[in-house]
Protein backbone atom coordinates (compact mmCIF):
# COMPACT_ATOMS: atom_id res chain seq x y z
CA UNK A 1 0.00 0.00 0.00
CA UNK A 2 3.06 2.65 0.91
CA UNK A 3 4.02 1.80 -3.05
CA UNK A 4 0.64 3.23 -4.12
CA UNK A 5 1.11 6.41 -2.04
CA UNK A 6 4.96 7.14 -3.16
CA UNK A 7 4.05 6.42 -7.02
CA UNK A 8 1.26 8.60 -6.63
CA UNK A 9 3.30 11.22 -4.95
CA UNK A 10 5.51 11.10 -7.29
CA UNK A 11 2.96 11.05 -10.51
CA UNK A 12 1.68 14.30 -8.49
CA UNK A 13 4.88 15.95 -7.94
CA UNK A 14 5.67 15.08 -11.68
CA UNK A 15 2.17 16.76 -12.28
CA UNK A 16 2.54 20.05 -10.58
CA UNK A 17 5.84 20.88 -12.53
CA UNK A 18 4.60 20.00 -15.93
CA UNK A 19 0.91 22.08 -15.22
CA UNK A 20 3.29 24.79 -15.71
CA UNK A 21 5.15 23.99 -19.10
CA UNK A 22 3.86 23.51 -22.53
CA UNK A 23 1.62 20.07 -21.91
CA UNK A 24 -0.03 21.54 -19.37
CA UNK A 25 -3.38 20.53 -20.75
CA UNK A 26 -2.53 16.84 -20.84
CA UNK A 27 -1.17 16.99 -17.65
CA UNK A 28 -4.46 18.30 -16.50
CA UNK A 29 -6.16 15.16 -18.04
CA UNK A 30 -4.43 13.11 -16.41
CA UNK A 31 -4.06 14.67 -12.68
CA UNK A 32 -8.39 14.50 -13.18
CA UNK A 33 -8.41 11.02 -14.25
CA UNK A 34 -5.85 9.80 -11.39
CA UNK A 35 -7.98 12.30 -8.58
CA UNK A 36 -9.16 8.98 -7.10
CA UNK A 37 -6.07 7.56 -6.70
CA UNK A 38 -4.59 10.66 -5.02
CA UNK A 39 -7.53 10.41 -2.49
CA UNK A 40 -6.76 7.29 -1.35
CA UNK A 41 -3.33 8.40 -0.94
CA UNK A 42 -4.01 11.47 1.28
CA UNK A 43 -6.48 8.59 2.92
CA UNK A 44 -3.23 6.22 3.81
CA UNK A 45 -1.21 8.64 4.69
CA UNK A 46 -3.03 9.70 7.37
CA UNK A 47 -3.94 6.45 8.52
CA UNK A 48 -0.38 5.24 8.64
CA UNK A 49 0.80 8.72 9.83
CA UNK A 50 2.98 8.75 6.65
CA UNK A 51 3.67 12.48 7.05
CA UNK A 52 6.81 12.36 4.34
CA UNK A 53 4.61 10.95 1.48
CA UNK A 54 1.52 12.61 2.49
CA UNK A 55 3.34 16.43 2.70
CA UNK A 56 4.60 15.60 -0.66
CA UNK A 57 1.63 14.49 -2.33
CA UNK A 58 -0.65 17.14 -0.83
CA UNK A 59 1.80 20.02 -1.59
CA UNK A 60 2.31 18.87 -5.35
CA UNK A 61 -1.46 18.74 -5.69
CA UNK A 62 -1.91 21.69 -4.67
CA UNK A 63 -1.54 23.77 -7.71
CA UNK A 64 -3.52 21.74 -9.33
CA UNK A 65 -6.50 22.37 -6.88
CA UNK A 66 -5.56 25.37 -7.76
CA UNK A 67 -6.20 25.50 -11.19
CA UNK A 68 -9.01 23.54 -11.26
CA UNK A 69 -11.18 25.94 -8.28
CA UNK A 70 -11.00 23.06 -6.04
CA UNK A 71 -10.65 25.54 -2.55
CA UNK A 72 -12.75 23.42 -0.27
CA UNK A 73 -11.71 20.55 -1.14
CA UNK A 74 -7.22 21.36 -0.71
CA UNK A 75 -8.24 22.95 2.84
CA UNK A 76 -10.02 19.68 3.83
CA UNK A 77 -7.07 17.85 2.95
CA UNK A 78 -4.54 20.51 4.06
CA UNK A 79 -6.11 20.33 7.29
CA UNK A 80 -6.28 16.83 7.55
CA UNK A 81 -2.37 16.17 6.31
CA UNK A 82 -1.56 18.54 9.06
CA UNK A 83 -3.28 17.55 12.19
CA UNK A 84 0.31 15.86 13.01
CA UNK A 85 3.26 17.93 13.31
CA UNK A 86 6.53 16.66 12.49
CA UNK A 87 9.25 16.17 14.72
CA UNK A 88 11.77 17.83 12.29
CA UNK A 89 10.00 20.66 10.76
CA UNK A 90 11.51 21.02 7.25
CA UNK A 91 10.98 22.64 3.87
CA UNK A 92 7.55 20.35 2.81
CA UNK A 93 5.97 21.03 6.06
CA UNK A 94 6.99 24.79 5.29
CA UNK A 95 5.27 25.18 2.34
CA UNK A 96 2.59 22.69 3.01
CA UNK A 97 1.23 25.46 5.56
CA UNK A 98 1.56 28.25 3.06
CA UNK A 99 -0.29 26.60 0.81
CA UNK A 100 -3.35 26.55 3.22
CA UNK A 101 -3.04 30.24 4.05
CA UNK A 102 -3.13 30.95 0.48
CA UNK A 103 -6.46 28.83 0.28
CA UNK A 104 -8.12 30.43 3.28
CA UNK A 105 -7.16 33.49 1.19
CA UNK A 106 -9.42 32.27 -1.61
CA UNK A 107 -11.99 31.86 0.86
CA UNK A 108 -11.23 35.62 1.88
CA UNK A 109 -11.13 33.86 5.38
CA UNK A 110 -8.64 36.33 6.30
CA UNK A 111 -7.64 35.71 10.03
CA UNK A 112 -6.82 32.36 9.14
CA UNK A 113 -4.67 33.05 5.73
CA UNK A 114 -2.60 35.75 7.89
CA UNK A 115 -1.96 33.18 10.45
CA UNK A 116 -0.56 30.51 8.28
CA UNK A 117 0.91 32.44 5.93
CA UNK A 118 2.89 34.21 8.48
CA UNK A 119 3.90 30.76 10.80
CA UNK A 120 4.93 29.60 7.17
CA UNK A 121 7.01 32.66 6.44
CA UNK A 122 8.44 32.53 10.10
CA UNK A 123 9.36 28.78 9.87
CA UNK A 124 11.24 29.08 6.71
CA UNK A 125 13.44 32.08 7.87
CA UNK A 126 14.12 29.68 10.79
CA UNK A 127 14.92 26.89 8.94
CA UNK A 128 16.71 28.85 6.29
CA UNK A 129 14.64 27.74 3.56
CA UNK A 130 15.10 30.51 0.90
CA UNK A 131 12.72 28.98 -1.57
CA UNK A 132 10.16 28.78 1.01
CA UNK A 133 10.33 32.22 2.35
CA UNK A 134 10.61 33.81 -1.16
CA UNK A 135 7.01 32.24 -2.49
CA UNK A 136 5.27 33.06 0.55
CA UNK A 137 6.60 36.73 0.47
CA UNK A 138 4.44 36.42 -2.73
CA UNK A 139 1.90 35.14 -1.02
CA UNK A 140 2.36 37.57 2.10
CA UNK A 141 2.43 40.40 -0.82
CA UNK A 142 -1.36 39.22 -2.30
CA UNK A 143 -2.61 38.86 1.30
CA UNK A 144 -2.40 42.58 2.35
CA UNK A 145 -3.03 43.38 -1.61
CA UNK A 146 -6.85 42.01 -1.49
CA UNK A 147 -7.16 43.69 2.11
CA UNK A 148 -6.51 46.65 0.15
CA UNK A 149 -3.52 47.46 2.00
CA UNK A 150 -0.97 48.46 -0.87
CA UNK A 151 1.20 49.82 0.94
CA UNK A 152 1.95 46.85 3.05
CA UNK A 153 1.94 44.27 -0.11
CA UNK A 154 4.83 46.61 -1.82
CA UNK A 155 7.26 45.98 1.25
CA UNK A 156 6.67 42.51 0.40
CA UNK A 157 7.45 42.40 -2.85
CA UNK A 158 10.42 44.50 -3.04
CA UNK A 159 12.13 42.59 0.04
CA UNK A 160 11.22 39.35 -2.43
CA UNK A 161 12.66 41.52 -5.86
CA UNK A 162 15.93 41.64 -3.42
CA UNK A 163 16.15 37.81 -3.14
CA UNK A 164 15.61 37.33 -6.51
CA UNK A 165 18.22 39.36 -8.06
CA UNK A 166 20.98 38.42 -5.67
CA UNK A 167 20.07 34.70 -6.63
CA UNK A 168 19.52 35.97 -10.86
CA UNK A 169 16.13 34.09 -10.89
CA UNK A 170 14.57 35.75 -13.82
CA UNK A 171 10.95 33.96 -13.23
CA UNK A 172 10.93 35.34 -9.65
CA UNK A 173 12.19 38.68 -10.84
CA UNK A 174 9.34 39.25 -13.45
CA UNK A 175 6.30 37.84 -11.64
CA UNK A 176 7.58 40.25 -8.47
CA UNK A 177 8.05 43.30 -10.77
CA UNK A 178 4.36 42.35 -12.07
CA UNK A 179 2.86 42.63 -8.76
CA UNK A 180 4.79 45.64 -7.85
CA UNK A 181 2.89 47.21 -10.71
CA UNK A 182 -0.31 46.39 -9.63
CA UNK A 183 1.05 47.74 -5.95
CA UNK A 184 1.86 51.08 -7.64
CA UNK A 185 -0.92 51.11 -10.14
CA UNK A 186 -3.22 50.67 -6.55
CA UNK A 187 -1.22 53.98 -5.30
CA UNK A 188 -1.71 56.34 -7.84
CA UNK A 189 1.95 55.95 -9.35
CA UNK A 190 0.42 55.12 -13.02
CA UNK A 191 4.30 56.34 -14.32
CA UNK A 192 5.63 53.81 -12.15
CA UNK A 193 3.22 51.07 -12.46
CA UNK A 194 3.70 51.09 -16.44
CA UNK A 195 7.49 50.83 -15.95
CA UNK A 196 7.52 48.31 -13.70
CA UNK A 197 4.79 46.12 -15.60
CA UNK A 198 7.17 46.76 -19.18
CA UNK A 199 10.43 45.15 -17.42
CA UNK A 200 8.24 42.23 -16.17
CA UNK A 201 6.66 41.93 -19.54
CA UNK A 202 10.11 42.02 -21.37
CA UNK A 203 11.55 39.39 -19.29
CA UNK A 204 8.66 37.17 -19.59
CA UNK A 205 8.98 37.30 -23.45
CA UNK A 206 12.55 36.53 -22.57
CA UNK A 207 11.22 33.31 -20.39
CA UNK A 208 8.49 32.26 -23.04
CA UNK A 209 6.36 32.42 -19.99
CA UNK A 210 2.85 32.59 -22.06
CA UNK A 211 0.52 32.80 -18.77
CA UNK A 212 2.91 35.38 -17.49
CA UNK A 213 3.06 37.10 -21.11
CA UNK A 214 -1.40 37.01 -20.70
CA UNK A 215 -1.43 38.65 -17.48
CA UNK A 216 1.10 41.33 -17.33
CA UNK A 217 0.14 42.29 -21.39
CA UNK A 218 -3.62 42.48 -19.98
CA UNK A 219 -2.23 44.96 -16.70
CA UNK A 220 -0.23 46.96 -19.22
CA UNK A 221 -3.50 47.26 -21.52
CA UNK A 222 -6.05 48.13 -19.31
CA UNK A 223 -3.62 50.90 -17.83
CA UNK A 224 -2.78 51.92 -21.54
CA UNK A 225 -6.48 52.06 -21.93
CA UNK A 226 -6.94 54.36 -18.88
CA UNK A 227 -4.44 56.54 -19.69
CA UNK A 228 -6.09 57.08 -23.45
CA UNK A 229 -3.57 54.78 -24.86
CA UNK A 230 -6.01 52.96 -26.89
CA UNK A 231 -3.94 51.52 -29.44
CA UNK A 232 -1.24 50.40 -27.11
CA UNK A 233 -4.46 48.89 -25.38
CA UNK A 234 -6.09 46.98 -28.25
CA UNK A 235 -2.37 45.49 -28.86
CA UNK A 236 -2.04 44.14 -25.37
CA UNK A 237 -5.15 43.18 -24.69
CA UNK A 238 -5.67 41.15 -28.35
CA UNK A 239 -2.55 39.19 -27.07
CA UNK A 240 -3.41 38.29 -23.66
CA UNK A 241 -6.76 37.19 -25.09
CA UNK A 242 -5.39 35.14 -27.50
CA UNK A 243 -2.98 33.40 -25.03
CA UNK A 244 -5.65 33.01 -22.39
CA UNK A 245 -7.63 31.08 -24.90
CA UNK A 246 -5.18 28.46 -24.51
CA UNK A 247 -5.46 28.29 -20.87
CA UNK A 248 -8.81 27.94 -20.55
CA UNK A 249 -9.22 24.19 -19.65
CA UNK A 250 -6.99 25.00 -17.09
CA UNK A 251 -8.85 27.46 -15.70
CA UNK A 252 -11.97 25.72 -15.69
């Protein structure tokens, strides 16, 4: 039975790297047609107390849960998976808790996202788990951005924008320049916000990131757009359309 749960980990861990390449869509297919499969994973895991194999399956799936709208359902299991601490609190168990404040932040449950988010974020800096603290600075940054608390969510993102170009990690550094601009474009700073969105969008064309090229072309074209830049608008916002289309099964 602990061979089902580790190939299924696996399959899922597999899974939530290639969700974000170019087979994304078959991935999708077949991370829906194995969803059984992972639940009776999650199921043994808990039963057996397999906290290694159940962290790892749990935290790879959760992307997909992600994409697919599937809130309730990754904070029933999040919650479950983590009703027994680990003795040796490493990176999985890290990241495992940021991923449920980021779903209680789906659920705008607020109170609760802050709290995990932050243990997470505390944890890793303990720990020294770089990775860890950088995505859930990220997260940290969207947290106080849908409180409406700009402000806050900037600090965030430029201690993350730091990280990233000591380490030269171009994905980091153009999704954290993206949300900078929507920081900026929250405070008024339209000048600033259009800059910062144009480096992100430069280096994602760089990255052939196409769901990063779809949301930081449709940021720079509805700004363009408010600032009576209509052509620069239509431009944009034809090509995030266009690469959205291809996304939409995963966004279903």
């Amino acid at each position: 039975m602990d061979k089902h749960l580790k190939h299924f980990a696996e399959l899922a861990n597999i899974g939530s790297k290639e969700l974000r390449g170019a087979e994304h869509l078959h991935w999708i297919s077949v991370l829906d047609t194995e969803s059984g499969n992972f639940e009776k994973g999650i199921l043994r895991a808990i039963e057996s107390s397999n906290t290694v194999d159940g962290f790892k399956l749990v935290g790879s799936l959760s992307y997909y849960w992600q994409l697919r709208g599937h809130i309730s359902e990754a904070i029933r299991w999040l919650e479950e998976i983590t009703k027994k601490v680990p003795e040796v609190i490493d990176s999985t168990y890290c990241r495992i808790i940021s991923h449920k404040g980021n779903f209680y932040r789906f659920k705008s449950d607020f109170e609760k996202a802050g709290k995990f988010l932050n243990e997470s974020l505390n944890l890793s800096r303990e720990i020294g788990d770089e990775i860890g603290v950088t995505d859930t600075l990220n997260r940290m940054g969207i947290y106080e951005f849908d409180r409406g608390r700009f402000e806050e969510a900037a600090k965030y993102y430029e201690e993350n924008l730091e990280i990233f170009k000591k380490n030269g990690d171009k994905i980091g550094i153009s999704k954290t320049l993206n949300n900078l601009g929507n920081a900026s474009s929250n405070l008024g700073d339209d000048d600033k916000a259009m800059k910062l969105y144009e480096e992100s969008l430069e280096l994602r064309r760089e990255l052939n990131d196409r769901l990063g090229i779809a949301i930081t072309s449709n940021n720079i074209g509805i700004l363009a757009f408010e600032r009576g830049e209509f052509d620069k608008a239509d431009e944009l916002l034809e090509e995030s359309v266009q690469v959205r289309r291809k996304w939409v099964i995963c966004k279903a």
